[in-house]
C-alpha atoms as a PDB file:
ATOM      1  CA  UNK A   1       0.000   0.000   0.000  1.00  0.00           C
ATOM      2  CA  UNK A   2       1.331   3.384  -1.190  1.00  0.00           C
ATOM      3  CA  UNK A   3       0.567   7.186  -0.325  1.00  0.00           C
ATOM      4  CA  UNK A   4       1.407   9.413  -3.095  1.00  0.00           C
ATOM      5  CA  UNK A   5       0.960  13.366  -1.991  1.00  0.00           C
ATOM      6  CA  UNK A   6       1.659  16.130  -3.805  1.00  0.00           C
ATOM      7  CA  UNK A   7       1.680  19.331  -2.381  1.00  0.00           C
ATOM      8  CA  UNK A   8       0.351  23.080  -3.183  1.00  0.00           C
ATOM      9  CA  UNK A   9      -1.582  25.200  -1.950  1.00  0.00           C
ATOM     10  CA  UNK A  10      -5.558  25.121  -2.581  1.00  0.00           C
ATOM     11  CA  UNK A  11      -7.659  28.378  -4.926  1.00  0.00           C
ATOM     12  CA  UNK A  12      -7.610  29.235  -8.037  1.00  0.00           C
ATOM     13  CA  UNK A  13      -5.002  32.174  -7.961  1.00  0.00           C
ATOM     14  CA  UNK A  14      -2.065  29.206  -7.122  1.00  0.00           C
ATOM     15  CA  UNK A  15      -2.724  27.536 -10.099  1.00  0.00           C
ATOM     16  CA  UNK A  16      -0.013  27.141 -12.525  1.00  0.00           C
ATOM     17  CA  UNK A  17       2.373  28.673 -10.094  1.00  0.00           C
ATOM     18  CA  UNK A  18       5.990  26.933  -8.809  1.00  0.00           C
ATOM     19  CA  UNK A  19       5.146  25.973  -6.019  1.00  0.00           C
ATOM     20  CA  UNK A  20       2.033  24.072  -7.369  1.00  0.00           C
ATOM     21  CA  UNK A  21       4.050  21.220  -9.332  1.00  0.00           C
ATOM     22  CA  UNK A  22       3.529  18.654  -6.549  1.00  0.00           C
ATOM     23  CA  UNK A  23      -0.546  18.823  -7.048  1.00  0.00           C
ATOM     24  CA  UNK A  24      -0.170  18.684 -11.058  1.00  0.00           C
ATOM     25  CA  UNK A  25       1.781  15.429 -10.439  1.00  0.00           C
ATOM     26  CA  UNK A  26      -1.028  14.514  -8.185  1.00  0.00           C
ATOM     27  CA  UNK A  27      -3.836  15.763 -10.559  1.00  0.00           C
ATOM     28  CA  UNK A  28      -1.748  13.920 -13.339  1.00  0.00           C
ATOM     29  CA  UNK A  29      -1.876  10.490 -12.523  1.00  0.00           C
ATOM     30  CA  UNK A  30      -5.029  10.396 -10.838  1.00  0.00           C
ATOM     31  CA  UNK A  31      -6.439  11.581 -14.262  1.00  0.00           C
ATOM     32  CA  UNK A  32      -4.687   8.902 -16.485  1.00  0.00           C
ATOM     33  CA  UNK A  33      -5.736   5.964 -13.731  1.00  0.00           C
ATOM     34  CA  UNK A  34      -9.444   7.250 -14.239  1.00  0.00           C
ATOM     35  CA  UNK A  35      -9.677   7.810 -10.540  1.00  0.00           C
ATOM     36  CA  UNK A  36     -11.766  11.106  -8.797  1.00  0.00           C
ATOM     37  CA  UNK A  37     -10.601  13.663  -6.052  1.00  0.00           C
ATOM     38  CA  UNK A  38     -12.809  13.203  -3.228  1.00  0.00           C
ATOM     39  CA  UNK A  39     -13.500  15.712  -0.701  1.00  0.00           C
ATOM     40  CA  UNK A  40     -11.510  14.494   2.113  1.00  0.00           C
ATOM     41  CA  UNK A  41     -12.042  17.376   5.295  1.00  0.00           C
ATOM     42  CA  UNK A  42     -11.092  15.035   7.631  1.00  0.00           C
ATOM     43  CA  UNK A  43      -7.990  14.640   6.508  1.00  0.00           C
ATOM     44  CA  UNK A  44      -7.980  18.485   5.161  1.00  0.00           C
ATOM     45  CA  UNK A  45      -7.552  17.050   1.723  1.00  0.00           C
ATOM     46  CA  UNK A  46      -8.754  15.847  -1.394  1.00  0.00           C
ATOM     47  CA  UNK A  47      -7.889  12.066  -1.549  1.00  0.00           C
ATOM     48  CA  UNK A  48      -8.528   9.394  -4.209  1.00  0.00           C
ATOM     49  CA  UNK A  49      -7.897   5.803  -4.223  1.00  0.00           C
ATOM     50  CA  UNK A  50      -7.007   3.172  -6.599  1.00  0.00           C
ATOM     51  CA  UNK A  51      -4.628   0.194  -7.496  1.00  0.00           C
ATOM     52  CA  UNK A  52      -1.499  -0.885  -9.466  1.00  0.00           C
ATOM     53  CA  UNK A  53       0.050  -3.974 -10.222  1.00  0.00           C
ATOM     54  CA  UNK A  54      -2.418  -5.146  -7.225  1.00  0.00           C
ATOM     55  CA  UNK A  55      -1.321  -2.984  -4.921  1.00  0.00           C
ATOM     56  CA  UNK A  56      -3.468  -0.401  -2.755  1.00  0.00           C
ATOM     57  CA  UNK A  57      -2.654   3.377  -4.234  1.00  0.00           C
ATOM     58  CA  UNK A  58      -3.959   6.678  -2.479  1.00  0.00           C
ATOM     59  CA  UNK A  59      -3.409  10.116  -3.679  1.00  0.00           C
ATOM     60  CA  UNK A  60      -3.665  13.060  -1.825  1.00  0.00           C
ATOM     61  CA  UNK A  61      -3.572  17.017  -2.321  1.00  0.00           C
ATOM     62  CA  UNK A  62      -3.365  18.564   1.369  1.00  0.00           C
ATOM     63  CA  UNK A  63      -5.145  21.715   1.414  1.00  0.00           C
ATOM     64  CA  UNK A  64      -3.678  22.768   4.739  1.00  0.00           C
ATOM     65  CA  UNK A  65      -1.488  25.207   2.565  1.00  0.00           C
ATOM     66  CA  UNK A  66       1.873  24.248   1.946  1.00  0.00           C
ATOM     67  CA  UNK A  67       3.695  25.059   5.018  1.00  0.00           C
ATOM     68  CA  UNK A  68       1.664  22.295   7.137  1.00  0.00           C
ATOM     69  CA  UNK A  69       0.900  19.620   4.651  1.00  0.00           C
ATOM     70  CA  UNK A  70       2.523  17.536   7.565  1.00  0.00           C
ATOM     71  CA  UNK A  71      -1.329  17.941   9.458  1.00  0.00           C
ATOM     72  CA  UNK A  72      -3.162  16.172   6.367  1.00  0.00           C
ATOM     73  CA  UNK A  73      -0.140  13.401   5.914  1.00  0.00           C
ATOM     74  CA  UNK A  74       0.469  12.262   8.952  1.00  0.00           C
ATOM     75  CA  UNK A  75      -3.027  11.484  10.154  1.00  0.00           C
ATOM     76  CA  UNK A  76      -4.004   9.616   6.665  1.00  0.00           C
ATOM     77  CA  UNK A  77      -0.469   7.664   6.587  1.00  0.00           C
ATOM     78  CA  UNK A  78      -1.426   6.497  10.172  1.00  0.00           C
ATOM     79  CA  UNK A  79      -5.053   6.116  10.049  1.00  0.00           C
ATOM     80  CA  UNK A  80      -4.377   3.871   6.665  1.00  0.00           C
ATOM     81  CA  UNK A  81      -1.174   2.378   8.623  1.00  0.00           C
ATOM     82  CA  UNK A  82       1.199   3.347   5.999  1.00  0.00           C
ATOM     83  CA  UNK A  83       4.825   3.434   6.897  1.00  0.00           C
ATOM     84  CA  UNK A  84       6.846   6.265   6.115  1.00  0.00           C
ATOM     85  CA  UNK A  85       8.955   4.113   3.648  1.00  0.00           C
ATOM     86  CA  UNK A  86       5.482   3.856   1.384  1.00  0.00           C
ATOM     87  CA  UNK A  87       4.747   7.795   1.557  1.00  0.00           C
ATOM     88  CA  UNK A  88       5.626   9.317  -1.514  1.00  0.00           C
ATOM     89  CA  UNK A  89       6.054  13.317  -1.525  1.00  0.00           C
ATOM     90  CA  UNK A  90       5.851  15.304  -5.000  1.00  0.00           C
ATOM     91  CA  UNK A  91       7.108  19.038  -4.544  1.00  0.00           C
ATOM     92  CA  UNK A  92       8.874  21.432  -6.254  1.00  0.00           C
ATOM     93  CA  UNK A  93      12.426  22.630  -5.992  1.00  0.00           C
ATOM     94  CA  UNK A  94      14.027  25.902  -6.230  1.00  0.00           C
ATOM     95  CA  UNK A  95      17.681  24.338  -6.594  1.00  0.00           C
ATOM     96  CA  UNK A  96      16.821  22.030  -9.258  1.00  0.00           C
ATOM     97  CA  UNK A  97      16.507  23.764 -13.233  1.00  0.00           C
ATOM     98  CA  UNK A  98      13.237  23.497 -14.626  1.00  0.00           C
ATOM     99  CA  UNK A  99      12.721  19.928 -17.025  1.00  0.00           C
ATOM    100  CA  UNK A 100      14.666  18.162 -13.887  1.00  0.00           C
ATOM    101  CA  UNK A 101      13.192  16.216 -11.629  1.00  0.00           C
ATOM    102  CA  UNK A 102      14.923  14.555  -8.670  1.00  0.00           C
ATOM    103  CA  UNK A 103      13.598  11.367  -6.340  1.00  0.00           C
ATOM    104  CA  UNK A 104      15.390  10.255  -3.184  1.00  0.00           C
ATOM    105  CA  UNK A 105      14.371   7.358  -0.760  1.00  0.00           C
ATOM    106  CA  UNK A 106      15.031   9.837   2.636  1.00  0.00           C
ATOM    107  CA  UNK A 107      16.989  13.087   3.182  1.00  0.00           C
ATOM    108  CA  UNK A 108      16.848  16.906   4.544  1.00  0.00           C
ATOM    109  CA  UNK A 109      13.777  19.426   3.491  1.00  0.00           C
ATOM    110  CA  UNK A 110      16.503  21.431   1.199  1.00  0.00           C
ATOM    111  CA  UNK A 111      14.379  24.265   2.606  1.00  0.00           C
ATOM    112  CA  UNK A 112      11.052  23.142   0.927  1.00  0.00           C
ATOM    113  CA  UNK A 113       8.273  24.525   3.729  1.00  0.00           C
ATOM    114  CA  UNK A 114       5.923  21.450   2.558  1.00  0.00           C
ATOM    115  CA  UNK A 115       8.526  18.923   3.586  1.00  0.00           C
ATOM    116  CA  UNK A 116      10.120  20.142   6.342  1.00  0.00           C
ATOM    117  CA  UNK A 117       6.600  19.961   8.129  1.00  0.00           C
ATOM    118  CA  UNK A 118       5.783  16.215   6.955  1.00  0.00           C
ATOM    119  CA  UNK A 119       9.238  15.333   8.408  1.00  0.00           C
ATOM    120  CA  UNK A 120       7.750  17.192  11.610  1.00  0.00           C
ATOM    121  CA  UNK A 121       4.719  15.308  11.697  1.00  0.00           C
ATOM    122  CA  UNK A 122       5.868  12.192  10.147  1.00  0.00           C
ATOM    123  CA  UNK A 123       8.678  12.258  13.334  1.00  0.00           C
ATOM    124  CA  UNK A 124      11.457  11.289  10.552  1.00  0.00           C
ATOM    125  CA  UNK A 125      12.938  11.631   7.072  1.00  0.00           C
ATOM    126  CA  UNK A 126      13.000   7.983   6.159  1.00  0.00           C
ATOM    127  CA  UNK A 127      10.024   8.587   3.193  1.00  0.00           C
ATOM    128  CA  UNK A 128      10.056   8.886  -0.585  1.00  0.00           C
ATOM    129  CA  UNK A 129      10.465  12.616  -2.096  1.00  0.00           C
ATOM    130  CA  UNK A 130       9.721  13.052  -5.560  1.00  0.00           C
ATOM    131  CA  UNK A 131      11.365  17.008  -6.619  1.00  0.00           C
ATOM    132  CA  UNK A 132      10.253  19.092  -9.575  1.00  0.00           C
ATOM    133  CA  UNK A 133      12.873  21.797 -10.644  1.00  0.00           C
ATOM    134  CA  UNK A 134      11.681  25.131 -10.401  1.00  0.00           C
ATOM    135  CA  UNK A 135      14.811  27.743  -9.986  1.00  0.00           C
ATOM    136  CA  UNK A 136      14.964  30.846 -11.509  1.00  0.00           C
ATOM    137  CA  UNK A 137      17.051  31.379 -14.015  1.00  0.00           C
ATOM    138  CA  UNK A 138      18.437  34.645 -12.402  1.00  0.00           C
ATOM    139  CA  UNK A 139      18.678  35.549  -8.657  1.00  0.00           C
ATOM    140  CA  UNK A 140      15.597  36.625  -6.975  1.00  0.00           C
ATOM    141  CA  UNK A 141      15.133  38.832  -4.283  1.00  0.00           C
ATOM    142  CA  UNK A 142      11.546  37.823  -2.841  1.00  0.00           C
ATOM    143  CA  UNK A 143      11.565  33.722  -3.335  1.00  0.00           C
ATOM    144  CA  UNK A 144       8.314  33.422  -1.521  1.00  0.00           C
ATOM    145  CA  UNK A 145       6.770  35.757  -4.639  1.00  0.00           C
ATOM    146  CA  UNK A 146       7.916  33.596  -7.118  1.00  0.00           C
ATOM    147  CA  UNK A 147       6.992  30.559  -6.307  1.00  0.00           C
ATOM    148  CA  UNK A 148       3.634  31.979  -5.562  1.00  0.00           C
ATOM    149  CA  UNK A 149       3.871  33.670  -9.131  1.00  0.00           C
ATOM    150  CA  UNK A 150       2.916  32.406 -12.452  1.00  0.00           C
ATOM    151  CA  UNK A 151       5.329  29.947 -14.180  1.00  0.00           C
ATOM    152  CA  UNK A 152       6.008  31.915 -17.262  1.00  0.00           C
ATOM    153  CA  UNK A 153       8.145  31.930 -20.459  1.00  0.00           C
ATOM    154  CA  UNK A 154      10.665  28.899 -21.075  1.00  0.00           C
ATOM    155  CA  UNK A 155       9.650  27.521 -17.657  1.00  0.00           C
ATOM    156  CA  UNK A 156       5.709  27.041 -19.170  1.00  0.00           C
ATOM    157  CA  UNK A 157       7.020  24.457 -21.168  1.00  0.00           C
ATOM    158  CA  UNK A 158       9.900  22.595 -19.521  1.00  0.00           C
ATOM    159  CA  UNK A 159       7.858  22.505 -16.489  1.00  0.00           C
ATOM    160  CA  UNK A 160       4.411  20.406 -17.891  1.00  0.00           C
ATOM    161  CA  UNK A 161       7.044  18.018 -19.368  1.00  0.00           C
ATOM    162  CA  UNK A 162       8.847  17.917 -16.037  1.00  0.00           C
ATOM    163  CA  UNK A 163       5.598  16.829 -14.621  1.00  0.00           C
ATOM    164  CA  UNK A 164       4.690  14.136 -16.945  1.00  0.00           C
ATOM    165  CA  UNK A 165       8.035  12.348 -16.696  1.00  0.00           C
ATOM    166  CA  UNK A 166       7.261  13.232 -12.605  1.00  0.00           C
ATOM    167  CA  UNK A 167       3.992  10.792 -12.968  1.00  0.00           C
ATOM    168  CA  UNK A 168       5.803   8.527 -15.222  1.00  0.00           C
ATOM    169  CA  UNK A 169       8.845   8.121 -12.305  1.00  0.00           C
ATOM    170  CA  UNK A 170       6.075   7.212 -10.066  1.00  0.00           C
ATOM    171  CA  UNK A 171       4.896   4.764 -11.932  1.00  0.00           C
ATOM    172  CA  UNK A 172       8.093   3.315 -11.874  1.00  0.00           C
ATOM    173  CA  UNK A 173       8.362   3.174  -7.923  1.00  0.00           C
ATOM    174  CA  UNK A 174       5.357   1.431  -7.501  1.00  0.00           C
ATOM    175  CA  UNK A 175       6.284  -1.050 -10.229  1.00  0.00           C
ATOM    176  CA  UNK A 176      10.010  -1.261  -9.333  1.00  0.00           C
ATOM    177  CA  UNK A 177      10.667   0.587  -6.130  1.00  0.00           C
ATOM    178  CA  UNK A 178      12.542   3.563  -5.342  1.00  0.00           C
ATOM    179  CA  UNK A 179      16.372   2.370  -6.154  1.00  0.00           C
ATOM    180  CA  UNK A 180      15.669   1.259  -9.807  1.00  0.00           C
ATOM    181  CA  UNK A 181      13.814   3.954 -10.558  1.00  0.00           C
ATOM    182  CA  UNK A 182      15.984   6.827  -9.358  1.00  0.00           C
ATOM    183  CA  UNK A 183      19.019   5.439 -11.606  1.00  0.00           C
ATOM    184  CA  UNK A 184      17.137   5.900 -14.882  1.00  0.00           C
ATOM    185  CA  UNK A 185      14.818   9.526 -13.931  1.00  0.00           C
ATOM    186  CA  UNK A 186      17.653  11.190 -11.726  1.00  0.00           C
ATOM    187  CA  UNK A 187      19.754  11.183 -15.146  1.00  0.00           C
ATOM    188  CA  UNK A 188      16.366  12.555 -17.140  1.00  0.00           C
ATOM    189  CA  UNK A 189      15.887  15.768 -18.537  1.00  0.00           C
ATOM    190  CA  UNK A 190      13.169  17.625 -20.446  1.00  0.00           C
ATOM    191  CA  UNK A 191      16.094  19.563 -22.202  1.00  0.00           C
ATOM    192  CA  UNK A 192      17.477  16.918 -24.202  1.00  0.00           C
ATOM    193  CA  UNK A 193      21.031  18.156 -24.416  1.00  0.00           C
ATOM    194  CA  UNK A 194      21.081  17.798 -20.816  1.00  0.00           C
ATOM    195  CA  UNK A 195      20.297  14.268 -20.660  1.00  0.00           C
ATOM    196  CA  UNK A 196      22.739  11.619 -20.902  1.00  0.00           C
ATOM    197  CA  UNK A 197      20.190   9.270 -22.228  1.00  0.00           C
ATOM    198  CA  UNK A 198      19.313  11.206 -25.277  1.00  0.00           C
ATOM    199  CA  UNK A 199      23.286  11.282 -26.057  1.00  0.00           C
ATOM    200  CA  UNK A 200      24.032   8.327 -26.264  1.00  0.00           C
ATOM    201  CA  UNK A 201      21.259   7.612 -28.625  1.00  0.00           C
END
C-alpha cells in the first residue's frame, strides 16, 4: 500500500504557479488511472484511491497550505497504517533547473516549507520525495513571490514536461521501487542536451 501526496496550496489564484508542481503530479496520474478527487475534510484534503500492479494506491492534495501539509499526511499515513517508507512526496524545488526532476528514498527538506513539516509530523525523514525543478534562471530577491507567481516563459514548457516524466517516475516506484527507478529519472531531462540518455542515442 502506497501514499502518493503532492503538495500546493488550494484556490484558483495558485494555479499554474511553482510551487504548485507537486498537485499537477497529483492531478496527473489520478487523471490517467481514471480515478476522482474526493473531498476528504477530515484529513484536510482531497484524496482518491485506486490500485497498481495489485497494490493499494492513495493520492492526496493537502489543502492545509503548503507550510503544514505535515497535518493532512500524517493522520491519513497512520489512520491507513502506511509506513513512512510507502509515503511518496511530489514538490517542487528551487535548486533544481526546470525539465529536472529529482527522487530520493530519505533526506533533509533542502528548505522546501511542505517537507520540512511532513518530516515534523511524520517524526522522521525515512520517506520517498519526488522534486520538480523550479529555480529561476536569475537571482531573486523575494523567493516566496515567485513561487507563488505564475510559471512563465521557457519555464511554461519545460515545467508540464517535467511533470509528466514526474507521474511517469512514479509509476516506476510502484512497479520497481525507489532504487531502480531513481538510476534511470535522476539522469532525465526535459532539455534533451542535458540528458545523458538522449546522447548516447
Amino acid at each position: 500500500m502506497w501514499l502518493i501526496a503532492g503538495l500546493g496550496n488550494p484556490g484558483s489564484r495558485y494555479e499554474r504557479t511553482p510551487h504548485n508542481l507537486g498537485y499537477e503530479v497529483a492531478d496527473t496520474l489520478v487523471r490517467r488511472h481514471g480515478l476522482r478527487w474526493e473531498d476528504s475534510r477530515r484529513f484536510k484534503s482531497f484524496a482518491a484511491a485506486g490500485s497498481f500492479n495489485g497494490e493499494k494506491i492513495y493520492f492526496l492534495k493537502p489543502i492545509t497550505y503548503m507550510n503544514l501539509s505535515g497535518d493532512a499526511v500524517q493522520p491519513f499515513a497512520d489512520f491507513y497504517k502506511i509506513p513512512p517508507a510507502n509515503v511518496l512526496v511530489a514538490c517542487d524545488d528551487v535548486n533544481l533547473p526546470y525539465g529536472r526532476i529529482r527522487l530520493r528514498e530519505r533526506g533533509s527538506d533542502g528548505g522546501q516549507k511542505g517537507l520540512r513539516n511532513i518530516i515534523q509530523r511524520l517524526g522522521t525523514d525515512a520517506f520517498c520525495r519526488l522534486r520538480i525543478g523550479c529555480a529561476p534562471e536569475r537571482p531573486v530577491g523575494d523567493l516566496a513571490g515567485y513561487v507563488l507567481s505564475p510559471i512563465w516563459g521557457e519555464g511554461v514548457e519545460l515545467a508540464r514536461l517535467a511533470v509528466e516524466a514526474a507521474a511517469d517516475c512514479i509509476e516506476d516506484v510502484l512497479a520497481k521501487g525507489p532504487q531502480k527507478t531513481m538510476s534511470v529519472w535522476n539522469a532525465w531531462s526535459a532539455r534533451p542536451e542535458d540528458d545523458p540518455r538522449a546522447k548516447a542515442q
